[in-house]
C-alpha atoms as a PDB file:
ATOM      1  CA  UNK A   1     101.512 124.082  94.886  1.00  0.00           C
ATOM      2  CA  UNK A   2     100.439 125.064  91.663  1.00  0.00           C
ATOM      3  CA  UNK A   3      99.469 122.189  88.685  1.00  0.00           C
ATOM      4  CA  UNK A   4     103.108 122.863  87.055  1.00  0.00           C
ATOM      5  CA  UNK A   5     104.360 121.873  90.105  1.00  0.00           C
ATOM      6  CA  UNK A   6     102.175 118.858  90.776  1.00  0.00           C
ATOM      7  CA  UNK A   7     103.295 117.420  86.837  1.00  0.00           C
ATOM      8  CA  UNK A   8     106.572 117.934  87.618  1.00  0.00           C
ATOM      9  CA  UNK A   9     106.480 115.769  91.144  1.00  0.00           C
ATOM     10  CA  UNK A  10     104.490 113.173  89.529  1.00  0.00           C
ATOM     11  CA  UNK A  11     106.971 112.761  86.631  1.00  0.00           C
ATOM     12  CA  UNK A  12     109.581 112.293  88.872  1.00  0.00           C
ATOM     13  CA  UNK A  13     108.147 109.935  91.041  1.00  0.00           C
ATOM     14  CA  UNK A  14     107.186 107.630  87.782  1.00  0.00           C
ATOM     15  CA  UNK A  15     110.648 107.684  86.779  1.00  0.00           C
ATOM     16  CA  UNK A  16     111.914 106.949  90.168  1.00  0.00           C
ATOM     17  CA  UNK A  17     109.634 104.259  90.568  1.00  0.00           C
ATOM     18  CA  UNK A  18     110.201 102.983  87.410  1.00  0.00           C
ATOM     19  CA  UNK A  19     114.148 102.094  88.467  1.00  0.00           C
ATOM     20  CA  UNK A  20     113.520 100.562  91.273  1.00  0.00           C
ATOM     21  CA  UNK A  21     110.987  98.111  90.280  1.00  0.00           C
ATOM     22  CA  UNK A  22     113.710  97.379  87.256  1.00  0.00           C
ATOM     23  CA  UNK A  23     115.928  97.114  89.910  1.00  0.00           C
ATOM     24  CA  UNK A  24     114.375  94.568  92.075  1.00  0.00           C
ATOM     25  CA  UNK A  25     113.546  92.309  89.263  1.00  0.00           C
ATOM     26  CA  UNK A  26     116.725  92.127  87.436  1.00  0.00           C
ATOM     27  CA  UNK A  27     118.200  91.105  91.165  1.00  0.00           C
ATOM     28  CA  UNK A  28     115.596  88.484  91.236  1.00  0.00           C
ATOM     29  CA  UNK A  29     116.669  86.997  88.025  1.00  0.00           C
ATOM     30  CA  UNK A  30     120.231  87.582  89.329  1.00  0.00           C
ATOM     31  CA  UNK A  31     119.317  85.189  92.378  1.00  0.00           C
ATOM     32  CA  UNK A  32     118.454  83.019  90.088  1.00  0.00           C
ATOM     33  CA  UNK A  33     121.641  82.627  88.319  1.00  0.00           C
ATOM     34  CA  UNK A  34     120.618  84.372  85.219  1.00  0.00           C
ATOM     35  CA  UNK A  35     121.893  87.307  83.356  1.00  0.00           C
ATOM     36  CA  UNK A  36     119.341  88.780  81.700  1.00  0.00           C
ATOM     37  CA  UNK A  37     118.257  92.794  82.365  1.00  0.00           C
ATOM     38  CA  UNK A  38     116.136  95.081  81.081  1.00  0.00           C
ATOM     39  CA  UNK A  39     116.129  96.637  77.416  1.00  0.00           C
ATOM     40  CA  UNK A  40     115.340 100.292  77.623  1.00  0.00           C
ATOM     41  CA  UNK A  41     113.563 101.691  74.581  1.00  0.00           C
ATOM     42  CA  UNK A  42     112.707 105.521  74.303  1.00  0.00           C
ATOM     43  CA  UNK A  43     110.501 106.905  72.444  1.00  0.00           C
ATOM     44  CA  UNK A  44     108.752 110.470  71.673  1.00  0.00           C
ATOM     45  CA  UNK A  45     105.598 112.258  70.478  1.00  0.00           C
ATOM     46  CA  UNK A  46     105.731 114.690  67.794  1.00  0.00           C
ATOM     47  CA  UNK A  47     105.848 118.634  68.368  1.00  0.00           C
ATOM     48  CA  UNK A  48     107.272 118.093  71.554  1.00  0.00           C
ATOM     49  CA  UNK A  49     104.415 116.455  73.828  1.00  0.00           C
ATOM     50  CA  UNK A  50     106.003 114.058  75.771  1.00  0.00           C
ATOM     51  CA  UNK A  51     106.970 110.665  75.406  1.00  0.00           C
ATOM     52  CA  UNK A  52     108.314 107.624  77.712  1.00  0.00           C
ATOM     53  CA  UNK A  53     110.749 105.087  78.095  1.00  0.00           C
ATOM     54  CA  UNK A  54     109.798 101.181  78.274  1.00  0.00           C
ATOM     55  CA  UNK A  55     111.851  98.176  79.768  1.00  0.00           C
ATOM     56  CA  UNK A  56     111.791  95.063  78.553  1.00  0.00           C
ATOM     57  CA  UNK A  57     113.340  91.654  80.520  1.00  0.00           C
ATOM     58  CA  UNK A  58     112.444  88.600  78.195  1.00  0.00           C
ATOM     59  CA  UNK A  59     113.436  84.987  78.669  1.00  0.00           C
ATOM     60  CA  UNK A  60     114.819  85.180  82.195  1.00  0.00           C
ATOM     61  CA  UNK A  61     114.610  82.129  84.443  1.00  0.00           C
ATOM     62  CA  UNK A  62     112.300  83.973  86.415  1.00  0.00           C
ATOM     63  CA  UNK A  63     110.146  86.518  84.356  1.00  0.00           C
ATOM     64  CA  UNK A  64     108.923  85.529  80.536  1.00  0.00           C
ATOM     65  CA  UNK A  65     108.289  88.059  80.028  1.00  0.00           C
ATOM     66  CA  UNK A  66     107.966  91.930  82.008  1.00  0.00           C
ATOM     67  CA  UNK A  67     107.450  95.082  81.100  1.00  0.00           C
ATOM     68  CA  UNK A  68     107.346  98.468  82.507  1.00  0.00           C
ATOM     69  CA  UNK A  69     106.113 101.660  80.864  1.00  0.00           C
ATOM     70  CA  UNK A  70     107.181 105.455  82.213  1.00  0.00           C
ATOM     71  CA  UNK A  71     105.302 107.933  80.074  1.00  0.00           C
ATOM     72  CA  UNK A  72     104.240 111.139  79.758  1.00  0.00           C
ATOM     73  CA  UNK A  73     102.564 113.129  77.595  1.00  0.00           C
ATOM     74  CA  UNK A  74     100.153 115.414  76.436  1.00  0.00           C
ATOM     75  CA  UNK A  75      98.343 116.697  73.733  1.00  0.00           C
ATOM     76  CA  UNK A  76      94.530 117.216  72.238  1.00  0.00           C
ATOM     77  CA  UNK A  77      91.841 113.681  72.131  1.00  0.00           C
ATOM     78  CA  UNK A  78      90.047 113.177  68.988  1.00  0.00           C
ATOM     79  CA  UNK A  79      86.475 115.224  69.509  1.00  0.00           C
ATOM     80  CA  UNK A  80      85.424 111.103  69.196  1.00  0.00           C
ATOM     81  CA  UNK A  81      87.239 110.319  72.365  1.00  0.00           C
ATOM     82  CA  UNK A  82      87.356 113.431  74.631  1.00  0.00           C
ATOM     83  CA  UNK A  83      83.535 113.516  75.676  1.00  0.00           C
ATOM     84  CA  UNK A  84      84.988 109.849  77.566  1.00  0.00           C
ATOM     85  CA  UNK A  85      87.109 112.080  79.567  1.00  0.00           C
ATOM     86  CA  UNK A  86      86.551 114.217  82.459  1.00  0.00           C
ATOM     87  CA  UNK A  87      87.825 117.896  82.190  1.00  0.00           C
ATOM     88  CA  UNK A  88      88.021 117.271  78.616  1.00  0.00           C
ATOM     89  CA  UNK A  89      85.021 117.684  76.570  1.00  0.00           C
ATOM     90  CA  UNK A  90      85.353 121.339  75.801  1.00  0.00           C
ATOM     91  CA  UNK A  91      89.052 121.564  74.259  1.00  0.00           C
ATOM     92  CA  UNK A  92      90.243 117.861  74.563  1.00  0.00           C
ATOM     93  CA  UNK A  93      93.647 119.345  75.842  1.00  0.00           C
ATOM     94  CA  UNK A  94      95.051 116.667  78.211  1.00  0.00           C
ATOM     95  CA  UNK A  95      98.713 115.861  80.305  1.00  0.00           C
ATOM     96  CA  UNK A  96      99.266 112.185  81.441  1.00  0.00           C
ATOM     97  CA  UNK A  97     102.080 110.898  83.108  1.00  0.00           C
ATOM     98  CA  UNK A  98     102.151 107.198  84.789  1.00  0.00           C
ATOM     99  CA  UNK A  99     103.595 103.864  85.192  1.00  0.00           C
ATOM    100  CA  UNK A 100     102.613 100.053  84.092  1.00  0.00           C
ATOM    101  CA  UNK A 101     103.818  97.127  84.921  1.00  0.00           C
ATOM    102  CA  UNK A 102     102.915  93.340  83.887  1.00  0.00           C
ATOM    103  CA  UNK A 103     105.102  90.625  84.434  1.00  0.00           C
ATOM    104  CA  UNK A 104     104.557  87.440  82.973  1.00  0.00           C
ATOM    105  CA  UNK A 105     105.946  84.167  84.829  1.00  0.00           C
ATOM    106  CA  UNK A 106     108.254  81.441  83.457  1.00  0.00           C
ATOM    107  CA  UNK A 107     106.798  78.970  86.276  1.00  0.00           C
ATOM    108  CA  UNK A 108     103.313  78.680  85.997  1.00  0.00           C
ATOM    109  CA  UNK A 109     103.134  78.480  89.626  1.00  0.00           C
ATOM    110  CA  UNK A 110     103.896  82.167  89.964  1.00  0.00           C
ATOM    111  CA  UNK A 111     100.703  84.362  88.890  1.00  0.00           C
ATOM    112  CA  UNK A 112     101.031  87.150  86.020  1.00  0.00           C
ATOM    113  CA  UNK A 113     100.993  90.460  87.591  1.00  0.00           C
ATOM    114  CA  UNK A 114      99.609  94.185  87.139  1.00  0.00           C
ATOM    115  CA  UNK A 115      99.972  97.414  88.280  1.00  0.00           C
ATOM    116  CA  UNK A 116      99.295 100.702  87.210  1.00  0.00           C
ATOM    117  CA  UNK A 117      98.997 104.302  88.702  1.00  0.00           C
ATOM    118  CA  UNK A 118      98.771 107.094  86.758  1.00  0.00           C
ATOM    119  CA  UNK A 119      98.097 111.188  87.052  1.00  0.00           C
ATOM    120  CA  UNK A 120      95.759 113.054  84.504  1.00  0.00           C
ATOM    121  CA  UNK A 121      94.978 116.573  84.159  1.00  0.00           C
ATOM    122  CA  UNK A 122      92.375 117.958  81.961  1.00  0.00           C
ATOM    123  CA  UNK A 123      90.516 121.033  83.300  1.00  0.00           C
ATOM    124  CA  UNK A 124      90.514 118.545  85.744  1.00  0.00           C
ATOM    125  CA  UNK A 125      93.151 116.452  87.577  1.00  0.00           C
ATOM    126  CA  UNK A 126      93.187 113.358  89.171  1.00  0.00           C
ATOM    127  CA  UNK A 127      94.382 110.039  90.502  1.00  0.00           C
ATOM    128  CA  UNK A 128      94.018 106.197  89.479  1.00  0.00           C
ATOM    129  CA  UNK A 129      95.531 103.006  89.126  1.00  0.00           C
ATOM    130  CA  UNK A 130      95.584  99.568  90.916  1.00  0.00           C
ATOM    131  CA  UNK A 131      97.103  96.154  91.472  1.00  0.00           C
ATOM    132  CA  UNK A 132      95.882  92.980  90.447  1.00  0.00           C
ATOM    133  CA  UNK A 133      97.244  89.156  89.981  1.00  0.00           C
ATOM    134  CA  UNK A 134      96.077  86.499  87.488  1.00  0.00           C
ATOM    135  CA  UNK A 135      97.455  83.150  88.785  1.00  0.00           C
ATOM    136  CA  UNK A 136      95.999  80.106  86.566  1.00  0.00           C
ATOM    137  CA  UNK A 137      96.735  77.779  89.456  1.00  0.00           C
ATOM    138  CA  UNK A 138      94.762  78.582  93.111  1.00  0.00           C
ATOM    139  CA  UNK A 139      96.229  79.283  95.850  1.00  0.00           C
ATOM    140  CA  UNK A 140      94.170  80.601  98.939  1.00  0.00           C
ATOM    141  CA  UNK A 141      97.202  81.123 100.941  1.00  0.00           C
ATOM    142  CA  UNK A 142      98.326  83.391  98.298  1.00  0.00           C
ATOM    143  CA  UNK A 143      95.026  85.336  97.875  1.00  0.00           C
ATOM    144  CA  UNK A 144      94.439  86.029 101.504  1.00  0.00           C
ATOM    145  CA  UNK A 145      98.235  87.563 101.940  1.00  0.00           C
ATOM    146  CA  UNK A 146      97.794  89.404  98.606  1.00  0.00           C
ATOM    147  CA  UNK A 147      94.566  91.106  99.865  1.00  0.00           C
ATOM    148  CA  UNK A 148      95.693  91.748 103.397  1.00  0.00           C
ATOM    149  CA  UNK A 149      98.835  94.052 101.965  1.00  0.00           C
ATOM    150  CA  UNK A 150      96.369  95.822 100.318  1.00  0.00           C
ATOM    151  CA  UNK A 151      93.851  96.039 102.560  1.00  0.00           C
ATOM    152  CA  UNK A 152      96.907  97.067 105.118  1.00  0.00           C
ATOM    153  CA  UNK A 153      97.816 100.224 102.577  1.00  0.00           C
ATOM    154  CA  UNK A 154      94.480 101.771 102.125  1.00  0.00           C
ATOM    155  CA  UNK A 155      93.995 101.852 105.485  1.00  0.00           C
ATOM    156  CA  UNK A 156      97.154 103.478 106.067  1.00  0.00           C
ATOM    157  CA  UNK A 157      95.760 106.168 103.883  1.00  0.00           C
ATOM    158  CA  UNK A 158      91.955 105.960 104.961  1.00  0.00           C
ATOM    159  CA  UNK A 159      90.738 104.828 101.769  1.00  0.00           C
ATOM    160  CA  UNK A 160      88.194 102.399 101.209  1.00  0.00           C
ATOM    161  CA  UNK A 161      89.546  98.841 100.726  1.00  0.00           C
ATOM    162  CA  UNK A 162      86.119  97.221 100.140  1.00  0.00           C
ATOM    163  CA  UNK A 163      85.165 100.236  97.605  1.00  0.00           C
ATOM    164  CA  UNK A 164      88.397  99.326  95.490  1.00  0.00           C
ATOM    165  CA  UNK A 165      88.186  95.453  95.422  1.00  0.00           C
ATOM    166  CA  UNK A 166      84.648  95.481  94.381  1.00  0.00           C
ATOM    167  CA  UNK A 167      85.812  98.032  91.728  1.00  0.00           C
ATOM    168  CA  UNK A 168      88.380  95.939  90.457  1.00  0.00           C
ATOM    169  CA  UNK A 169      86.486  92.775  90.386  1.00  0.00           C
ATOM    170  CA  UNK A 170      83.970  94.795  88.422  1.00  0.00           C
ATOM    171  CA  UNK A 171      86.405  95.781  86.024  1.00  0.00           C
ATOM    172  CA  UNK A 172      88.840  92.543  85.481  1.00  0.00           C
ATOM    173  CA  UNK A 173      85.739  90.831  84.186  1.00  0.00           C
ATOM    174  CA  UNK A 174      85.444  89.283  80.600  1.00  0.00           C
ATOM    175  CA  UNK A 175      81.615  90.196  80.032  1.00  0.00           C
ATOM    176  CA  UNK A 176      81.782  87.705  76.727  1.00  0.00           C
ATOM    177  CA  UNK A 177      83.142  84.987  78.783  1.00  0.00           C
ATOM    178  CA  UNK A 178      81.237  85.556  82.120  1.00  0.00           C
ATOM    179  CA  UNK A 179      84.369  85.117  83.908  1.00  0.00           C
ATOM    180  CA  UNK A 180      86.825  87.303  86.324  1.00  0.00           C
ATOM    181  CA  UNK A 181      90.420  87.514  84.824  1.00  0.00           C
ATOM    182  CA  UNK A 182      92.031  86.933  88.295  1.00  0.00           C
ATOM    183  CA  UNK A 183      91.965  86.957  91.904  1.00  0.00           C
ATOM    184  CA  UNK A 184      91.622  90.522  91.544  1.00  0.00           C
ATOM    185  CA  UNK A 185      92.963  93.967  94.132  1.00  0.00           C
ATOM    186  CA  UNK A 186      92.275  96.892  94.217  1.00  0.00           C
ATOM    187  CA  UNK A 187      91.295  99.349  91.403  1.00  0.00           C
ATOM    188  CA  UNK A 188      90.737 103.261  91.925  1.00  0.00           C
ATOM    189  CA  UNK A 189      90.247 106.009  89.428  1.00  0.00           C
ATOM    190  CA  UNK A 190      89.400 110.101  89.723  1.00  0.00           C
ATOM    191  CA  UNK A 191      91.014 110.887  92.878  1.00  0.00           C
ATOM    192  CA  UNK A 192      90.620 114.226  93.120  1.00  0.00           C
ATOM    193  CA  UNK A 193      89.830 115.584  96.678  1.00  0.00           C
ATOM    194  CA  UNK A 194      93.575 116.058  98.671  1.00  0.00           C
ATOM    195  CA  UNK A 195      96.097 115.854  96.205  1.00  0.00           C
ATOM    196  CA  UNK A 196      99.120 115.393  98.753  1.00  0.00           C
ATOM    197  CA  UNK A 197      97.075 112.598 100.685  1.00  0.00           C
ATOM    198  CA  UNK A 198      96.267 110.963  97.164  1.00  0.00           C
ATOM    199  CA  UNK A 199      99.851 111.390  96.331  1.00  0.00           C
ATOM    200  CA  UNK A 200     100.384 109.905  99.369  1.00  0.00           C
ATOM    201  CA  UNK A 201      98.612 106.935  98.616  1.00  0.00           C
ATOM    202  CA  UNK A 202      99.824 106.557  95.079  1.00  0.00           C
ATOM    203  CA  UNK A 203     103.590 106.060  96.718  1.00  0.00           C
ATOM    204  CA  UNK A 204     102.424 104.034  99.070  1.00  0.00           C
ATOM    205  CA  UNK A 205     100.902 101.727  96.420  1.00  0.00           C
ATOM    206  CA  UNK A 206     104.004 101.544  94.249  1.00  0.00           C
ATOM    207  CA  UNK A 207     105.988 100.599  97.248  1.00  0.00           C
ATOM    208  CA  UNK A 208     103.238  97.796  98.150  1.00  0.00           C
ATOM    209  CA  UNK A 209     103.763  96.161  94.604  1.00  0.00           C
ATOM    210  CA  UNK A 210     107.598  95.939  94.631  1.00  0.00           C
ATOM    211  CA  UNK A 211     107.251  94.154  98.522  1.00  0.00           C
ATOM    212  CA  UNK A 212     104.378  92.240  97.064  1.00  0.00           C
ATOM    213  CA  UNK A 213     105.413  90.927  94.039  1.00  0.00           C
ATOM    214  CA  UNK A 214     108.955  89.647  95.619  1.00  0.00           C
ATOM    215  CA  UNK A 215     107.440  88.106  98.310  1.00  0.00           C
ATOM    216  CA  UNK A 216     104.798  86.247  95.775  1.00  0.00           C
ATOM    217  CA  UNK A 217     107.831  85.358  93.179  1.00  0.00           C
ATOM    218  CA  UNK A 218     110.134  84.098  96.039  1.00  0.00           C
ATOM    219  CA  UNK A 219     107.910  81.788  97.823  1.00  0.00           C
ATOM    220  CA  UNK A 220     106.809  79.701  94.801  1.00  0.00           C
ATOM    221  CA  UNK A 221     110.539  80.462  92.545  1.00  0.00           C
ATOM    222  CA  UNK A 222     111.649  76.872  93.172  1.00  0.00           C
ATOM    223  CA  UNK A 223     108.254  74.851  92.755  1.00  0.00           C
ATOM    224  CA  UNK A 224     108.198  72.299  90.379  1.00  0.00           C
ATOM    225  CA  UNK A 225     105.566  72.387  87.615  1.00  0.00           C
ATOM    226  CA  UNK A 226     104.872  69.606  84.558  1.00  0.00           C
ATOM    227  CA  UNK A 227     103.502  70.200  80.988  1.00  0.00           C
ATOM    228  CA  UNK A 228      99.676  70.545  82.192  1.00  0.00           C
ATOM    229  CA  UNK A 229     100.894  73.069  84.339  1.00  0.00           C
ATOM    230  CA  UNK A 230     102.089  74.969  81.435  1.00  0.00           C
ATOM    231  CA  UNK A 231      99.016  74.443  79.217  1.00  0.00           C
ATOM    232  CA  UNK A 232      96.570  75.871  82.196  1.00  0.00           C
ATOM    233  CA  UNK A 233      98.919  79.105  82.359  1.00  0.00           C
ATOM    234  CA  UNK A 234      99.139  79.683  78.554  1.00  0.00           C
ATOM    235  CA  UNK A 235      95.161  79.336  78.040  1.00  0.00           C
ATOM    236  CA  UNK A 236      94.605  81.521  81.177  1.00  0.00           C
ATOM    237  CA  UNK A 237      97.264  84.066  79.305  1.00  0.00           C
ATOM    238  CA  UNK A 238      94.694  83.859  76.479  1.00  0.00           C
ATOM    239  CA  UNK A 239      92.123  84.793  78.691  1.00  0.00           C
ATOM    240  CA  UNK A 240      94.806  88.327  79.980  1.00  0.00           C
ATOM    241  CA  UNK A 241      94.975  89.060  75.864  1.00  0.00           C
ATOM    242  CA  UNK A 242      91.270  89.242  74.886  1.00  0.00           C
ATOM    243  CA  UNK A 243      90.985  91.593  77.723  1.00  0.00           C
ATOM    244  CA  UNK A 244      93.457  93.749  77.532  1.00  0.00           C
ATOM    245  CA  UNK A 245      92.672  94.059  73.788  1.00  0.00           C
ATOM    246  CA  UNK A 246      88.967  94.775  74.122  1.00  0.00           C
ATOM    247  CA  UNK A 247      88.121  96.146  77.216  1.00  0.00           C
ATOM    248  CA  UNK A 248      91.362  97.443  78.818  1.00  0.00           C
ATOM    249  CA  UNK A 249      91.308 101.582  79.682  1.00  0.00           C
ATOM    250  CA  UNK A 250      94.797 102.093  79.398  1.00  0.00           C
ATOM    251  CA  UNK A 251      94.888 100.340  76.507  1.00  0.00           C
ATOM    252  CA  UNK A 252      92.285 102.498  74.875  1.00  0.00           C
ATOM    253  CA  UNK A 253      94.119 105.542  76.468  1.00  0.00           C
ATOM    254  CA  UNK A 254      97.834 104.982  75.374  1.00  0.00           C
ATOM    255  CA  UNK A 255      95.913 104.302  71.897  1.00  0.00           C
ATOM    256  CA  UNK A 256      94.173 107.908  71.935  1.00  0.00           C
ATOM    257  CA  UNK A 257      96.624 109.893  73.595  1.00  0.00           C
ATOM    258  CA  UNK A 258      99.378 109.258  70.646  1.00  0.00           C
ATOM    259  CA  UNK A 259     101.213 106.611  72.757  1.00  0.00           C
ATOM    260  CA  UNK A 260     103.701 104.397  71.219  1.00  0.00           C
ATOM    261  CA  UNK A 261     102.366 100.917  69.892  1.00  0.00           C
ATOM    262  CA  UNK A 262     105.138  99.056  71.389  1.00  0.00           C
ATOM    263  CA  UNK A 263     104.978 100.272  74.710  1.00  0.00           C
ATOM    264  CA  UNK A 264     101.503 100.169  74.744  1.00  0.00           C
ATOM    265  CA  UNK A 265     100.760  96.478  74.212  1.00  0.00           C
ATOM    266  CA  UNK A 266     104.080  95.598  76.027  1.00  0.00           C
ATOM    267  CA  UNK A 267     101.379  93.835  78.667  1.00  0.00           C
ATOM    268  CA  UNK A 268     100.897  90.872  75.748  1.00  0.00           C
ATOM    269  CA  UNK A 269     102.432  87.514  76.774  1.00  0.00           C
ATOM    270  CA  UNK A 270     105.170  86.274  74.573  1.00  0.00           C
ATOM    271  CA  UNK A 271     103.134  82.973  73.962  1.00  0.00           C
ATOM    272  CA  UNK A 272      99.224  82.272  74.976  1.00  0.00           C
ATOM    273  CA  UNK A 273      96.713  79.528  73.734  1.00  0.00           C
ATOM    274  CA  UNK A 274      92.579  79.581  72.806  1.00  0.00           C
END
């Protein structure tokens, strides 16, 4: 299979992904007696390179606020930012194509969630994304199921489990805070050995988070929270801003790759506290 081929499967497979995990959480919010769905924005690069479509759900009874972002596109980095990318340092010529998702909770119970994988081809092409959960309320029954289902799918496709969680603690960390941002996952990047085993495992993860996240929503969807509840979720949303703002890769990415604003910074909370 040539690279043509391997952009084409992996746009497909975004898109299809995409509509289901819109799917599942619009039936969530339909469980929950509520009638709110997704608002599907398009939008598209200049001179033809690409573009995406992102869903909105705001002010459910369920969900906040989630997002999630289909793009792809391509194009040339800034000579600034391609020496940051592999395979691009000569020409800065790049394709992307990949899927985000953050979901933002109404019950403060219920942590914020993440998850991202993505396919990039420079002169080089590879794999990355992840999963990760930001509760502001502990809950080690919660952790140790989270971390099992992901232990459960990288074993599936023989990759290393203890690699990835020690690479996403690594990078969900607020440096100027000294803090982690969550409970972490798993977080992988420059997959590049098997391409059908990696796009194996890319499936496999997108699958994971829509099991995941309905499992984690439905067990906690009718607990009872008070104001202090409230206040501990919208500081530790605070805490999800500054780093998606300042340290965040796909933030940086979307922002030097020509991606739209709005779609890009979709992941912001619709209210947070300092």
């Amino acid at each position: 299979m040539d690279i043509e081929d391997k952009k084409t499967y992996l746009d497909k497979w975004f898109e299809y992904l995409q509509s289901q995990i819109c799917k599942q959480f619009e039936k969530i919010e339909k469980d929950s007696k509520s009638s709110k769905k997704f608002i599907s924005n398009d939008w598209y690069k200049d001179n033809q390179a690409g573009g995406g479509t992102y869903k909105i759900l705001s002010n459910g009874k369920i969900f906040d606020k989630v997002g999630v972002n289909k793009s792809t596109v391509s194009g040339i980095f800034s000579k600034k930012f391609r020496k940051k990318i592999p395979g691009a340092e000569k020409n800065g010529k790049y394709w992307a194509s990949g899927i985000s998702v953050v979901a933002h909770m109404k019950n403060p119970k219920i942590p914020a969630m993440h998850f991202n994988t993505r396919f990039i081809v420079t002169s080089k092409s590879w794999f990355g994304g992840g999963i990760d959960l930001t509760p502001s309320h502990k809950d080690k029954k919660e952790e140790k199921y989270f971390h099992s289902k992901l232990k459960i799918v990288c074993k599936e496709n023989r990759k290393n489990y203890n690699k990835y969680k020690a690479w996403c603690d690594r990078y969900f960390f607020l440096p100027h805070r000294n803090e982690k941002r969550g409970i972490g996952g798993i977080f992988f990047d420059y997959e590049n050995k098997n391409w059908e085993k990696n796009f194996k495992f890319v499936r496999d993860v997108g699958m994971t988070f829509i099991k995941v996240s309905e499992n984690i929503i439905k067990r906690k969807i009718n607990l009872k929270y008070n104001d202090n509840d409230k206040e501990m979720q919208l500081l530790k949303r605070g805490r999800y801003v500054e780093f998606n703002l300042l340290y965040d890769r796909g933030t940086k990415f979307g922002l030097n790759s020509g991606g739209n604003t709005k779609a890009i910074l979709m992941s912001l909370p619709p209210k947070a506290k300092w």
